[in-house]
Protein backbone atom coordinates (compact mmCIF):
# COMPACT_ATOMS: atom_id res chain seq x y z
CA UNK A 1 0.00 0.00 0.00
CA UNK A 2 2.58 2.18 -1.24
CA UNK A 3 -0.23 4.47 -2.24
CA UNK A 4 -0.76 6.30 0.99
CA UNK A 5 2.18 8.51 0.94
CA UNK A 6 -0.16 11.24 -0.49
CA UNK A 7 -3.07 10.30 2.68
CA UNK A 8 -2.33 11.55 6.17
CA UNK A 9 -0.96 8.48 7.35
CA UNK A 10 -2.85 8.65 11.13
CA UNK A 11 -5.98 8.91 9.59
CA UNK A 12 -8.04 5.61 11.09
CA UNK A 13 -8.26 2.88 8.63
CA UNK A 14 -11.42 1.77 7.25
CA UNK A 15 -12.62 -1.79 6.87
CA UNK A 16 -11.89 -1.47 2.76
CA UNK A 17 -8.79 -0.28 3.82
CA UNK A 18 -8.37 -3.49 5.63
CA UNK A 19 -9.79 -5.69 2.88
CA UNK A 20 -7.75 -4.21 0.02
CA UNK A 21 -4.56 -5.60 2.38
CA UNK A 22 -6.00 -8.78 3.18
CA UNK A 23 -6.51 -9.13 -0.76
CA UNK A 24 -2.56 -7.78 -1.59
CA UNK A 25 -1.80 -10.24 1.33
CA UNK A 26 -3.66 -13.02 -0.57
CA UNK A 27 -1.81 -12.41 -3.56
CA UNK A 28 1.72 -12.40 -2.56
CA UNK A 29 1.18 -15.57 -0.61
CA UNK A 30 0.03 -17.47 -3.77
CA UNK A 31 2.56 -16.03 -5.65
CA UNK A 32 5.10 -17.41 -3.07
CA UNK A 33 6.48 -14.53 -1.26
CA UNK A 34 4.53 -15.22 1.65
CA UNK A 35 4.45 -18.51 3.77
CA UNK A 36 0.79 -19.50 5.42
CA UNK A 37 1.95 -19.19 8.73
CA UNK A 38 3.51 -15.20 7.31
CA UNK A 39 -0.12 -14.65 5.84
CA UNK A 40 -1.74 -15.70 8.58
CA UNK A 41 0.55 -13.69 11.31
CA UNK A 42 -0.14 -10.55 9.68
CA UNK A 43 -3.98 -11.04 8.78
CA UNK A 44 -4.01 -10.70 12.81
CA UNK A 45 -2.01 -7.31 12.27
CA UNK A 46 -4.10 -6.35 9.57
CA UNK A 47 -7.62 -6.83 11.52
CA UNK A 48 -6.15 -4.86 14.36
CA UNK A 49 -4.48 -1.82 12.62
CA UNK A 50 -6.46 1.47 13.53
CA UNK A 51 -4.24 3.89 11.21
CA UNK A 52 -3.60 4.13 7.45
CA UNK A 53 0.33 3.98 8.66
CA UNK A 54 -0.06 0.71 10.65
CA UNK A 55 -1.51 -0.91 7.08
CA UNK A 56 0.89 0.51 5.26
CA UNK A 57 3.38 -1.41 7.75
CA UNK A 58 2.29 -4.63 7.06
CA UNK A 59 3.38 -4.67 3.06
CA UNK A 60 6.10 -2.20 3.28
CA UNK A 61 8.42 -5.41 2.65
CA UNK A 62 6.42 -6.54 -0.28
CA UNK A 63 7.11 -5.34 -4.52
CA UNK A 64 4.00 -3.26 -5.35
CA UNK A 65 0.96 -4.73 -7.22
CA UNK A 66 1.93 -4.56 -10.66
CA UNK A 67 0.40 -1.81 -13.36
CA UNK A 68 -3.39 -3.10 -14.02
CA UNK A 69 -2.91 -2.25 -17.87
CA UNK A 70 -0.59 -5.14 -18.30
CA UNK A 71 -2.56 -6.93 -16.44
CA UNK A 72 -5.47 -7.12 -18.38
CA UNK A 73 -3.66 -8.60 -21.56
CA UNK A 74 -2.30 -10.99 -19.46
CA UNK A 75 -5.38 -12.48 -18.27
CA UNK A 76 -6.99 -11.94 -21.72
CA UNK A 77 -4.16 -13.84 -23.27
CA UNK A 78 -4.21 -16.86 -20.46
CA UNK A 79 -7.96 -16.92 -21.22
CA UNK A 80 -7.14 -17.35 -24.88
CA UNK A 81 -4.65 -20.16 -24.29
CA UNK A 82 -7.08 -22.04 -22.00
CA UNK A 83 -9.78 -21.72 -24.90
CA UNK A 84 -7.81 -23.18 -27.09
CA UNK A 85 -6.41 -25.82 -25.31
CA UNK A 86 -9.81 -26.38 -24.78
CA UNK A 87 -10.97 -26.68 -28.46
CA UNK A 88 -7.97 -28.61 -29.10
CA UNK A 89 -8.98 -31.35 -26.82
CA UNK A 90 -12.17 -31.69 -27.74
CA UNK A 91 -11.36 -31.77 -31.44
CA UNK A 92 -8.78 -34.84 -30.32
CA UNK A 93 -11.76 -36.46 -28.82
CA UNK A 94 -13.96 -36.18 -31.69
CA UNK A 95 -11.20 -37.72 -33.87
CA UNK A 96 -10.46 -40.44 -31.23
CA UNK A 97 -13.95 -41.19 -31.08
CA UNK A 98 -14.15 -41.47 -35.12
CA UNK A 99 -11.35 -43.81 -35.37
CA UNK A 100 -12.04 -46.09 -32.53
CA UNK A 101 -16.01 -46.56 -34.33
């Protein structure tokens, strides 16, 4: 939550404050930076933080998210890979099935 340097930092953290760390949390843990027993030790932190500046604590050892426009193409472009795999398979099917008639 490298975001809040432009937020006054003692300002009391809401519970979407919260959530949008739980769900940064979430993300570095499946993408390996972050052990359970890590994740789960500072979910504790995260659901007792009262300031902006104690979230910000909790990730200030984590890489920020990356930028959501390269994002997007990413996901598009593992969607398209799954489709096809998908078609693929079934197209292998229908010629196994043909054969084996």
């Amino acid at each position: 939550m490298r975001t809040l340097s432009f937020v006054d930092v003692q300002m009391r953290a809401s519970d979407d404050d919260r959530q949008r760390v739980v769900d940064d949390l979430q993300r570095h843990t499946t993408e390996g930076r972050l052990t359970l027993d890590e994740f789960t030790e500072r979910l504790r932190v995260v659901y007792s933080a009262r300031t902006l500046d104690d979230l910000a604590e909790i990730t200030r050892d984590l890489p920020t998210a990356p930028s959501s426009a390269g994002a997007g193409d990413h996901t598009r472009r593992d969607l398209l890979v799954i489709f096809a795999v998908a078609v693929a398979t079934l197209i292998l099917l229908g010629v196994f099935m043909a054969v084996t008639r």
